[in-house]
C-alpha atoms as a PDB file:
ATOM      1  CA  UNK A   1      46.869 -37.495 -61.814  1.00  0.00           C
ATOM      2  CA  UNK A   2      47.157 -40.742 -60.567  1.00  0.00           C
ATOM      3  CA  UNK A   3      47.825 -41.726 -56.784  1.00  0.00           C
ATOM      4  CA  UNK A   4      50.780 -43.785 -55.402  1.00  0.00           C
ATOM      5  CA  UNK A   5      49.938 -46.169 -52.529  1.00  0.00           C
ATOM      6  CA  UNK A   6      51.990 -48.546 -51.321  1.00  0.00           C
ATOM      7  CA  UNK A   7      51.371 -52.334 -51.189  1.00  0.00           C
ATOM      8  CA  UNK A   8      50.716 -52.217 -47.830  1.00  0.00           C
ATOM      9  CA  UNK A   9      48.984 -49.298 -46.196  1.00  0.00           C
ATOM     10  CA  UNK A  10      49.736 -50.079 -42.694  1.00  0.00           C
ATOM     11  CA  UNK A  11      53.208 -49.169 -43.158  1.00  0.00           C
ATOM     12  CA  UNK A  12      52.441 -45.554 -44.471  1.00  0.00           C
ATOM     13  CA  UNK A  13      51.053 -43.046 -41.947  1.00  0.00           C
ATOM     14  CA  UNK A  14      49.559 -40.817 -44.938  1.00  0.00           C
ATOM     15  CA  UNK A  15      47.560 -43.215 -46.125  1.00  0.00           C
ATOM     16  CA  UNK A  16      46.154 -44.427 -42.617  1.00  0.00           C
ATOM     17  CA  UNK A  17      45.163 -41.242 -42.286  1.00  0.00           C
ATOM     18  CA  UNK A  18      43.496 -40.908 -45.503  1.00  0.00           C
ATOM     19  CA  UNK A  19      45.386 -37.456 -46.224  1.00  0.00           C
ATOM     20  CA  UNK A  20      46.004 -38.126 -49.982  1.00  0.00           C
ATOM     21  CA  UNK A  21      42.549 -39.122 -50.619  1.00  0.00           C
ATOM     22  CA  UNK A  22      40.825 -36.642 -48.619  1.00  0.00           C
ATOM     23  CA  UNK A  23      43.140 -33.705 -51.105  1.00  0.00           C
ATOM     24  CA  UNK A  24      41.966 -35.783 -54.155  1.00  0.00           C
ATOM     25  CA  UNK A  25      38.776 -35.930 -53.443  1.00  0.00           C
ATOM     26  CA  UNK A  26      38.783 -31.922 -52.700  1.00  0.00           C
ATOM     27  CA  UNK A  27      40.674 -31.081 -55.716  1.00  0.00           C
ATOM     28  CA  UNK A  28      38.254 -32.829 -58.052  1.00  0.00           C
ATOM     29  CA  UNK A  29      35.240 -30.628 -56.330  1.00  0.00           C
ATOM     30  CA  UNK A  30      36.941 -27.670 -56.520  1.00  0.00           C
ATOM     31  CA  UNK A  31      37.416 -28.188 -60.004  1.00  0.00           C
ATOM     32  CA  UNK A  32      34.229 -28.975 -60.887  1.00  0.00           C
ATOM     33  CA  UNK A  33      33.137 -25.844 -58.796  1.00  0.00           C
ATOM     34  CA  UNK A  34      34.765 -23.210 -60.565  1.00  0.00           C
ATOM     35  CA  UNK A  35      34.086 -24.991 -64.212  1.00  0.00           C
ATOM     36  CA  UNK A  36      30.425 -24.565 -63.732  1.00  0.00           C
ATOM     37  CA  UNK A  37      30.726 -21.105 -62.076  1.00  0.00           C
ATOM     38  CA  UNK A  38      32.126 -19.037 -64.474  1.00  0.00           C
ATOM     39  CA  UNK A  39      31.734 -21.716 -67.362  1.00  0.00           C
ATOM     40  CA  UNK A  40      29.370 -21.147 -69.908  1.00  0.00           C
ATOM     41  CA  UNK A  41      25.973 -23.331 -69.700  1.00  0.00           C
ATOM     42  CA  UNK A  42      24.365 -25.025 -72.705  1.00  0.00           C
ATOM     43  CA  UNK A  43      20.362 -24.535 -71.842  1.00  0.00           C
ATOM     44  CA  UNK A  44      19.762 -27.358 -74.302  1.00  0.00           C
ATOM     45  CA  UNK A  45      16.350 -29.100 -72.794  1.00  0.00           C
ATOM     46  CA  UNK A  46      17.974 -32.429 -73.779  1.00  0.00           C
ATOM     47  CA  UNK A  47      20.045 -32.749 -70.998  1.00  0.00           C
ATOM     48  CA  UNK A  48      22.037 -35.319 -72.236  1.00  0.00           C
ATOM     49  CA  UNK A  49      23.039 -33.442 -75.671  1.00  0.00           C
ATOM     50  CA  UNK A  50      24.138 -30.136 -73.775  1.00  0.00           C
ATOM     51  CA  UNK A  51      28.031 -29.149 -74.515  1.00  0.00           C
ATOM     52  CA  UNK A  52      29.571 -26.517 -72.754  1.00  0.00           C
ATOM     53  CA  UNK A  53      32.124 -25.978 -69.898  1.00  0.00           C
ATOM     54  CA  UNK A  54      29.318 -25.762 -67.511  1.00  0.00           C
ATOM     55  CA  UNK A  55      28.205 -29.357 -67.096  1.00  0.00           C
ATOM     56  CA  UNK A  56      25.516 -28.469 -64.830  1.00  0.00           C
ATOM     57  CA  UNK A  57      22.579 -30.905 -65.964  1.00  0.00           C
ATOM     58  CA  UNK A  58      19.940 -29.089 -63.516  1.00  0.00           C
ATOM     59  CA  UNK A  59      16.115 -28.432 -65.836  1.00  0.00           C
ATOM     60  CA  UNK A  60      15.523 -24.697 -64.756  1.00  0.00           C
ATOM     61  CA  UNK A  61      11.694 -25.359 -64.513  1.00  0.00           C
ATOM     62  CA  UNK A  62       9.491 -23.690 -65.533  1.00  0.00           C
ATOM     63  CA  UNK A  63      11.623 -21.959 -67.705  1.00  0.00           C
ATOM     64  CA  UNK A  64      13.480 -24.916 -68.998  1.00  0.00           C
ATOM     65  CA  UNK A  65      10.831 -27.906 -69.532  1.00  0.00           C
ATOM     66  CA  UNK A  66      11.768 -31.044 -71.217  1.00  0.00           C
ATOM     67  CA  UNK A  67      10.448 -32.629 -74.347  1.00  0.00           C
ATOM     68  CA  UNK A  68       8.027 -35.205 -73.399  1.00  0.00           C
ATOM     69  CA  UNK A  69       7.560 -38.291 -75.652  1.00  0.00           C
ATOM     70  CA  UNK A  70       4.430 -38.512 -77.798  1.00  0.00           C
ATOM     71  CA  UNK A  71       3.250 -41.432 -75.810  1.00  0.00           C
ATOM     72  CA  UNK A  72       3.659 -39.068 -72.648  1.00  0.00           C
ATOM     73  CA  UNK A  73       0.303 -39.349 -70.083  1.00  0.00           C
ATOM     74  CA  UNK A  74      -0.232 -35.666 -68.904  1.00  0.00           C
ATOM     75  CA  UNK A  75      -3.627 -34.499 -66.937  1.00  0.00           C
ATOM     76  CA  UNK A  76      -6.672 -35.951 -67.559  1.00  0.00           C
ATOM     77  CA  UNK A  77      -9.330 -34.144 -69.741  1.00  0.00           C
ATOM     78  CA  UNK A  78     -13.101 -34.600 -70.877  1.00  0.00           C
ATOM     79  CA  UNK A  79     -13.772 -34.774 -74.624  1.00  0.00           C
ATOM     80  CA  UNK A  80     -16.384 -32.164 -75.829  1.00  0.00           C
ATOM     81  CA  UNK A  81     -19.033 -33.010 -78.373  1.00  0.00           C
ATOM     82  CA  UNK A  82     -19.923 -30.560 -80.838  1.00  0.00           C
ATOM     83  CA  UNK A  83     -22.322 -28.337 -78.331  1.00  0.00           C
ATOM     84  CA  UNK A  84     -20.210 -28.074 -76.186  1.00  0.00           C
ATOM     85  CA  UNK A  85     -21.337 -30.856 -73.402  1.00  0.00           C
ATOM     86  CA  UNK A  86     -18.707 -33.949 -72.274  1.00  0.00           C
ATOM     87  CA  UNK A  87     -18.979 -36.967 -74.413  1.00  0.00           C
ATOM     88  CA  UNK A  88     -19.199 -38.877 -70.971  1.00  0.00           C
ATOM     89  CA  UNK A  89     -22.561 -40.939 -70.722  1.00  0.00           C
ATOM     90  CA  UNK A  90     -21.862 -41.511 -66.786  1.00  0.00           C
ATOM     91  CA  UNK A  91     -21.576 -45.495 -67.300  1.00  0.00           C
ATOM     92  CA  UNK A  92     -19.196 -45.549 -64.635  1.00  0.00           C
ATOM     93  CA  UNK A  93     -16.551 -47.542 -66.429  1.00  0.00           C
ATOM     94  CA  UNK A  94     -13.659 -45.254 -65.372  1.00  0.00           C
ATOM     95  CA  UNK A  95     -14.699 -44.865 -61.971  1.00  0.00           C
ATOM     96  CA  UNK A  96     -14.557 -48.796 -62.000  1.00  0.00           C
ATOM     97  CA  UNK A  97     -11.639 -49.934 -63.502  1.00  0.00           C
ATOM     98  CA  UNK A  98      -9.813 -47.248 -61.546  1.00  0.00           C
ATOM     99  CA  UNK A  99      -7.138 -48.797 -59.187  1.00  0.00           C
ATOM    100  CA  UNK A 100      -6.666 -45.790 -57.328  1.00  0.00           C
ATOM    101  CA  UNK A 101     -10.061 -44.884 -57.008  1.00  0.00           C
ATOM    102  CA  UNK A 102      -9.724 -40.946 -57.370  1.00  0.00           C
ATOM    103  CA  UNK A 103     -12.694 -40.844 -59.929  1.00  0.00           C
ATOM    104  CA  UNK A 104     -15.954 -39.809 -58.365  1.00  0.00           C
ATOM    105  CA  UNK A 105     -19.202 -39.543 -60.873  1.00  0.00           C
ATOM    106  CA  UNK A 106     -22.353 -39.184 -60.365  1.00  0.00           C
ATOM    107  CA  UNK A 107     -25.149 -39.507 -63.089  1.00  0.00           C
ATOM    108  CA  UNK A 108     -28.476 -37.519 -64.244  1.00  0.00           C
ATOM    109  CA  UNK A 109     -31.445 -38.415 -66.974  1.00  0.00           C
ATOM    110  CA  UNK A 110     -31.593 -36.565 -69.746  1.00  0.00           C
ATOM    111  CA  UNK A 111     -35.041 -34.246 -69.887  1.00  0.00           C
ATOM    112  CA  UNK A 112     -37.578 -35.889 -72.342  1.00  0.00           C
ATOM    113  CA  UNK A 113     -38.030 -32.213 -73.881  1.00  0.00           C
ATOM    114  CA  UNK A 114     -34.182 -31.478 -74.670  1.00  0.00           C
ATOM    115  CA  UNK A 115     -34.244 -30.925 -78.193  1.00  0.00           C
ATOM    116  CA  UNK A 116     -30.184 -31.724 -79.206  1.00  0.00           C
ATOM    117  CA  UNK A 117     -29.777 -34.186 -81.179  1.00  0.00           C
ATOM    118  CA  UNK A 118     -27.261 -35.803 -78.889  1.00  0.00           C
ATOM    119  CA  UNK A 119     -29.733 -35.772 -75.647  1.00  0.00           C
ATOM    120  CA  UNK A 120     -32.509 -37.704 -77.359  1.00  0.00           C
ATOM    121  CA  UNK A 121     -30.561 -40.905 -77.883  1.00  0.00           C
ATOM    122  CA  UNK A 122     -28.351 -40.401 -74.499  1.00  0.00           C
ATOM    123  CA  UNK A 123     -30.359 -41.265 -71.725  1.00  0.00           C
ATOM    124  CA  UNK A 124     -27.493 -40.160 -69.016  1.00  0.00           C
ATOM    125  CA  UNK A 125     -24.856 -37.684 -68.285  1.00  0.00           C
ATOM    126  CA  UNK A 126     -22.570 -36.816 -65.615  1.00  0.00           C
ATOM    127  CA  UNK A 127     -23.570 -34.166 -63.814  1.00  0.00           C
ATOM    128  CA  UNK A 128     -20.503 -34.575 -61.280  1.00  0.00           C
ATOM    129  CA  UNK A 129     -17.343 -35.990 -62.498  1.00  0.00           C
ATOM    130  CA  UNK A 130     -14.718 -35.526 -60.351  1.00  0.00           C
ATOM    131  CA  UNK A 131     -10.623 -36.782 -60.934  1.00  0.00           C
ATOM    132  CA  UNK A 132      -8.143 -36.474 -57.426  1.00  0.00           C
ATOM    133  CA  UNK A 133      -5.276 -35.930 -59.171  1.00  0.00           C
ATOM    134  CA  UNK A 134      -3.680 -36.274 -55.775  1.00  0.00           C
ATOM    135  CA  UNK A 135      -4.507 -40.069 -55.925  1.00  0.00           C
ATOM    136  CA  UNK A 136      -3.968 -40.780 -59.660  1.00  0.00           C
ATOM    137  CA  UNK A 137      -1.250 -43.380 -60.667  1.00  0.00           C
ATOM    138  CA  UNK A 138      -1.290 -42.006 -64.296  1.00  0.00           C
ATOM    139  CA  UNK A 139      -1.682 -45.484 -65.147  1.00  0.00           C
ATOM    140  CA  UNK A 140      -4.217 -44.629 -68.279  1.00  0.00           C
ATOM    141  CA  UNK A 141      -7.034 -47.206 -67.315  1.00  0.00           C
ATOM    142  CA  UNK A 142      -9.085 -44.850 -67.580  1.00  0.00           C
ATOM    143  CA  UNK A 143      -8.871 -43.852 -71.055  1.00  0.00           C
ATOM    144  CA  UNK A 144      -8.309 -47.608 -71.958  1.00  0.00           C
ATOM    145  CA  UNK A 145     -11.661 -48.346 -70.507  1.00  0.00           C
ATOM    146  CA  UNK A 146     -14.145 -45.300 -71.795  1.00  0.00           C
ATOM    147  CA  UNK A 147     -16.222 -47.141 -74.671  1.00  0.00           C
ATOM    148  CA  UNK A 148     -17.068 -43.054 -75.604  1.00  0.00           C
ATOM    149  CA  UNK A 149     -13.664 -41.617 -75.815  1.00  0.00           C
ATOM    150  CA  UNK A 150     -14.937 -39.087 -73.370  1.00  0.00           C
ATOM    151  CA  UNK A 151     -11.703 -39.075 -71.641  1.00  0.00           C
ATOM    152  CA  UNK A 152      -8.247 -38.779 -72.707  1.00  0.00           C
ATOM    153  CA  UNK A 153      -4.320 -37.825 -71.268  1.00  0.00           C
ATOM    154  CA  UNK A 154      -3.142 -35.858 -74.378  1.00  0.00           C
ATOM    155  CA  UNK A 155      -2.247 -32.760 -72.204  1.00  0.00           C
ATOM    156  CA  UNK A 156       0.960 -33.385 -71.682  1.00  0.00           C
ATOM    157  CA  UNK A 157       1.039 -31.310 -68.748  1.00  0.00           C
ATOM    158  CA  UNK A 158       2.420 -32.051 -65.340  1.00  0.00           C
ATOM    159  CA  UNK A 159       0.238 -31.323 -62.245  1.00  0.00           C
ATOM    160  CA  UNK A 160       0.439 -27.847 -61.235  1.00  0.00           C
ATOM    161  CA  UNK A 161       1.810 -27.158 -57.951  1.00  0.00           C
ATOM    162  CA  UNK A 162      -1.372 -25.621 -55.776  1.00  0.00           C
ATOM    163  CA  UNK A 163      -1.362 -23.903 -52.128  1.00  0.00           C
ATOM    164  CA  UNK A 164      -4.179 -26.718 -50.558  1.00  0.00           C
ATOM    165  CA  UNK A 165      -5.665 -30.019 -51.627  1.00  0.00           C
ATOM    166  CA  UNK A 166      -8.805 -28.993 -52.565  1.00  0.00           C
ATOM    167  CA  UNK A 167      -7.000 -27.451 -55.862  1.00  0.00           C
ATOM    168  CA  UNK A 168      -5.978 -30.849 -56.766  1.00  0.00           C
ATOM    169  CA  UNK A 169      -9.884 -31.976 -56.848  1.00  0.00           C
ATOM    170  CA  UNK A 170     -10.756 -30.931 -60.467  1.00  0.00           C
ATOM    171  CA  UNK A 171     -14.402 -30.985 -61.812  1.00  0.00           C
ATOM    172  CA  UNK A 172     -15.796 -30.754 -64.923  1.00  0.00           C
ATOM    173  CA  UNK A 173     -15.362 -27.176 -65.574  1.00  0.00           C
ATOM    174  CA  UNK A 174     -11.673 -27.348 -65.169  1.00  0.00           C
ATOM    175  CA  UNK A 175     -11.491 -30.967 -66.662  1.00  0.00           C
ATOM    176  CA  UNK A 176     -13.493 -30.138 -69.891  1.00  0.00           C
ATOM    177  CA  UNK A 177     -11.297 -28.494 -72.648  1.00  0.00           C
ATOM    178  CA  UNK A 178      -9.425 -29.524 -76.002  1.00  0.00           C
ATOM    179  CA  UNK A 179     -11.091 -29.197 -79.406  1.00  0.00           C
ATOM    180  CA  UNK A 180     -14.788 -30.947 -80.050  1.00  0.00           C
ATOM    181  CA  UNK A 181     -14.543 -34.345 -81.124  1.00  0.00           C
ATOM    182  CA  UNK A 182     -17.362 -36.492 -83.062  1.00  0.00           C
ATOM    183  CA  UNK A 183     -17.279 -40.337 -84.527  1.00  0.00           C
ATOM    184  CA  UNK A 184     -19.144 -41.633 -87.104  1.00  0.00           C
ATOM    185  CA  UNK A 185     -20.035 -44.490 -84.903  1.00  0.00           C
ATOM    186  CA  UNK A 186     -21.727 -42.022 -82.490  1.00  0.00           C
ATOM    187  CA  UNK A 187     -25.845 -42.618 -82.051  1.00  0.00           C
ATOM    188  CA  UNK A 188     -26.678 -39.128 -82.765  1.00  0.00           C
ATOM    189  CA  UNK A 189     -24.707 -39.163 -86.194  1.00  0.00           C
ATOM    190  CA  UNK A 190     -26.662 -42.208 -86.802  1.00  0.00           C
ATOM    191  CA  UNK A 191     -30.637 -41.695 -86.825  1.00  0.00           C
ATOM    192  CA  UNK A 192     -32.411 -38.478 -84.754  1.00  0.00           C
ATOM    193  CA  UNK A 193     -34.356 -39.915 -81.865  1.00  0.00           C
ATOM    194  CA  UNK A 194     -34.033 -42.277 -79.439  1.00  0.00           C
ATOM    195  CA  UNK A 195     -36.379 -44.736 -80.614  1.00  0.00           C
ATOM    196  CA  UNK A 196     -35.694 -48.174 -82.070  1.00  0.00           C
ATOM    197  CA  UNK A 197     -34.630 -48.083 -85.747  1.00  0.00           C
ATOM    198  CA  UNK A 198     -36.669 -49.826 -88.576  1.00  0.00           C
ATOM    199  CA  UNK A 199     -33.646 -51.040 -89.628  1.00  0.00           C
ATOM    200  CA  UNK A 200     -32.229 -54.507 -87.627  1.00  0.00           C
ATOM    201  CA  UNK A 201     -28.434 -53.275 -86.417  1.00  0.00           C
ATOM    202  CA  UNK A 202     -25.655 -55.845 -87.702  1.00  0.00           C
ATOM    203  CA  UNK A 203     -22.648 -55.354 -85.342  1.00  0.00           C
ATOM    204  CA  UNK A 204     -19.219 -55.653 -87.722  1.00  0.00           C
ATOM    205  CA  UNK A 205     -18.071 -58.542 -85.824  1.00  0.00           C
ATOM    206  CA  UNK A 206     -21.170 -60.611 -85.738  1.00  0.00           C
ATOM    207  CA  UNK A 207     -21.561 -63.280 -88.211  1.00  0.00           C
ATOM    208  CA  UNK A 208     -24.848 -63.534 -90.261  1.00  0.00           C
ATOM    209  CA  UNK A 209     -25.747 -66.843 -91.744  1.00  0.00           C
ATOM    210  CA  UNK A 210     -27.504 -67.419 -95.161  1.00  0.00           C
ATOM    211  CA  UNK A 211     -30.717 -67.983 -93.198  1.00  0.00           C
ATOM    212  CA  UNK A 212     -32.023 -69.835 -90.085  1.00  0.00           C
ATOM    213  CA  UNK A 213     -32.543 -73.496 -90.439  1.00  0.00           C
ATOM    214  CA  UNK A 214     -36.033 -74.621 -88.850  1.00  0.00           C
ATOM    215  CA  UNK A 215     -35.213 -77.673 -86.357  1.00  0.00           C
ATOM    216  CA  UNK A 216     -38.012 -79.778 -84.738  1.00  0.00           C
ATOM    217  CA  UNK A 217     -37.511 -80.448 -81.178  1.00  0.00           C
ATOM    218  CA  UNK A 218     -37.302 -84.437 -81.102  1.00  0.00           C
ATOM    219  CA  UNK A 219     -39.515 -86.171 -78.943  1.00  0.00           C
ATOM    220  CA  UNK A 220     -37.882 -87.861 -75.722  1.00  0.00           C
ATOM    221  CA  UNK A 221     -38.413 -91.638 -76.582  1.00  0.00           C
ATOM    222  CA  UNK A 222     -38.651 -94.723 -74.061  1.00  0.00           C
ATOM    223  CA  UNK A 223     -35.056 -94.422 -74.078  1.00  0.00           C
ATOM    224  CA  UNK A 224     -34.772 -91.869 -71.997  1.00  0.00           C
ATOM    225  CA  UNK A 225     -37.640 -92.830 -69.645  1.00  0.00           C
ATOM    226  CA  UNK A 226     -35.041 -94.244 -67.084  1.00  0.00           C
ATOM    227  CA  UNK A 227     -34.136 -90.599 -66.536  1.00  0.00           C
ATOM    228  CA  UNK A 228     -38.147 -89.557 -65.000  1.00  0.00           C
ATOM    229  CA  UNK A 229     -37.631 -91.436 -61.761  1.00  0.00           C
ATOM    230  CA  UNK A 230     -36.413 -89.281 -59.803  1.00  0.00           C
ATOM    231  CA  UNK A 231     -38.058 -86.226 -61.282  1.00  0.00           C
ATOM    232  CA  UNK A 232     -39.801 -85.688 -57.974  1.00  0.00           C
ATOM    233  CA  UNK A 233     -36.789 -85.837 -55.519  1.00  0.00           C
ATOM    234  CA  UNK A 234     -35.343 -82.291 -54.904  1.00  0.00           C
ATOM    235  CA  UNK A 235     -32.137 -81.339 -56.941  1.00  0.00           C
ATOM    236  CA  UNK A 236     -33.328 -83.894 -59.891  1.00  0.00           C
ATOM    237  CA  UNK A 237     -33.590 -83.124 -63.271  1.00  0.00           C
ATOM    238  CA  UNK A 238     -36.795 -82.347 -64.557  1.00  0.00           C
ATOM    239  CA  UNK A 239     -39.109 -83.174 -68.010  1.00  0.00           C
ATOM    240  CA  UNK A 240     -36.524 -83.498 -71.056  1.00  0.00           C
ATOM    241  CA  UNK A 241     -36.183 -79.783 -72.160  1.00  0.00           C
ATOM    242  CA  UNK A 242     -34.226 -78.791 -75.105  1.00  0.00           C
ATOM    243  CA  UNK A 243     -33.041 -75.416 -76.868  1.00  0.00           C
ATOM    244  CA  UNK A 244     -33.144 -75.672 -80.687  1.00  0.00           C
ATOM    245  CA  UNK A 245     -30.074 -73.513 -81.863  1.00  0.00           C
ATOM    246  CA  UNK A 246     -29.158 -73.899 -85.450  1.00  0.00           C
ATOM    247  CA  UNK A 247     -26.060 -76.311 -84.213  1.00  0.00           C
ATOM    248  CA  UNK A 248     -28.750 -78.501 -83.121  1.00  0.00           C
ATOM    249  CA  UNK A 249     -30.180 -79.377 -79.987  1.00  0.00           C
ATOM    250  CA  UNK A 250     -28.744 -78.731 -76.902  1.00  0.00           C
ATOM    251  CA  UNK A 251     -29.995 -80.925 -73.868  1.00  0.00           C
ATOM    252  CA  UNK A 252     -30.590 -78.389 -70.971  1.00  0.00           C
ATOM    253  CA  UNK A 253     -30.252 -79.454 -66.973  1.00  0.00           C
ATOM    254  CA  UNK A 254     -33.144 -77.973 -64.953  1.00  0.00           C
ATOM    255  CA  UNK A 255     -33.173 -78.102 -60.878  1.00  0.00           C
ATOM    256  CA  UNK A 256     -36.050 -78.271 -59.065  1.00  0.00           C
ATOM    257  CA  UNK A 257     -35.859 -75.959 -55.866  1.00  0.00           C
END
């Protein structure tokens, strides 16, 4: 129901004291009270589909818990291998790229006379790694940044409430969980120790030539005498040396100290 006012509000004593609006604004709450008293609520977790007298909007949580999107960032967890141990090789990546700095590692040598396949050709593991949840950003550096794909945020799982902040520290015990996960590109999958392969390793996205070109190193003529002068002065460039590349040769400036 719409509200009459005059044109000028100075002349009406209701409306200087705001008496009509003040009953409006009353009625509307009281309406809206009883509706989602004794209405009946739709406990759709898509808040924004529910239908119902009750118009309450309120998630119940934990018993009501909405549907997160599949590119949702939950907790943080390690990536078994197929043993059992974290695919983490401690190179610190994580820890570095970190903006928030809550990731604490620190890394151990494999034992020469481990005999898994996986510790002979891993020369280092984490034997802390430590995530302050407290701290995180859940910005997914992390997992951008792990050349192992030790580390992931797949849970999609919010932070648990806990009674101190030491709860919120979580180690690898309590990080480590989800189902084992193993590459083909992995260096245990690929020969069984940790020596060098007889085999030369071709990276996919380096280019190999048809074969190396053999280049002579030319000879610095009298043409380029002018430039010996000063070889003796400090900071000047010293003999002629050059790097044969199969471009060509490449004229490299040396200092003298």
């Amino acid at each position: 129901m719409a509200i009459k006012v005059t044109k000028d509000p100075r002349t009406d004593v209701r409306e200087r004291m705001y008496i009509p609006n003040l009953l409006h604004g009353l009625a509307i709450t009281t309406r809206h009270f009883f509706r989602n008293l004794f209405g009946t609520r739709d406990t759709n977790v898509q808040v924004l589909d529910r239908k119902g007298t009750n118009l309450m909007t309120t998630v119940e949580y934990p018993e009501e818990k909405p549907i997160y999107p599949e590119g949702y960032r939950g907790l943080h967890r390690l990536v078994p291998r197929d043993d059992g141990k974290p695919r983490c090789v401690a190179c610190y990546m994580c820890a570095t790229i970190c903006p928030a700095q809550c990731i604490y590692i620190e890394a151990g040598e494999t034992e020469e006379q481990d005999a898994a396949g996986e510790s002979r050709v891993i020369e280092k593991y984490p034997t802390q790694f430590v995530i302050d949840e407290l701290r995180c950003i859940v910005c997914g550096l992390c997992v951008d940044a792990c050349p192992k794909d030790a580390i992931r945020m797949d849970t999609y799982m919010h932070t648990p409430s806990e009674y101190n902040r030491q709860n919120f520290v979580y180690d690898i015990p309590k990080l480590l969980k989800g189902p084992p996960v193993s590459h083909p590109s992995d260096p245990w999958n690929k020969r069984e120790g940790s020596e060098e392969p007889h085999h030369v390793h071709k990276e996919a996205h380096t280019r190999i030539g048809e074969g190396l070109v053999q280049l002579k190193t030319p000879q610095l003529g009298a043409g380029h005498d002018h430039h010996d002068h000063g070889a003796h002065g400090k900071g000047a460039v010293a003999h002629g040396q050059t790097v044969v590349t199969q471009q060509g040769p490449i004229q490299v400036t040396k200092f003298l100290k």
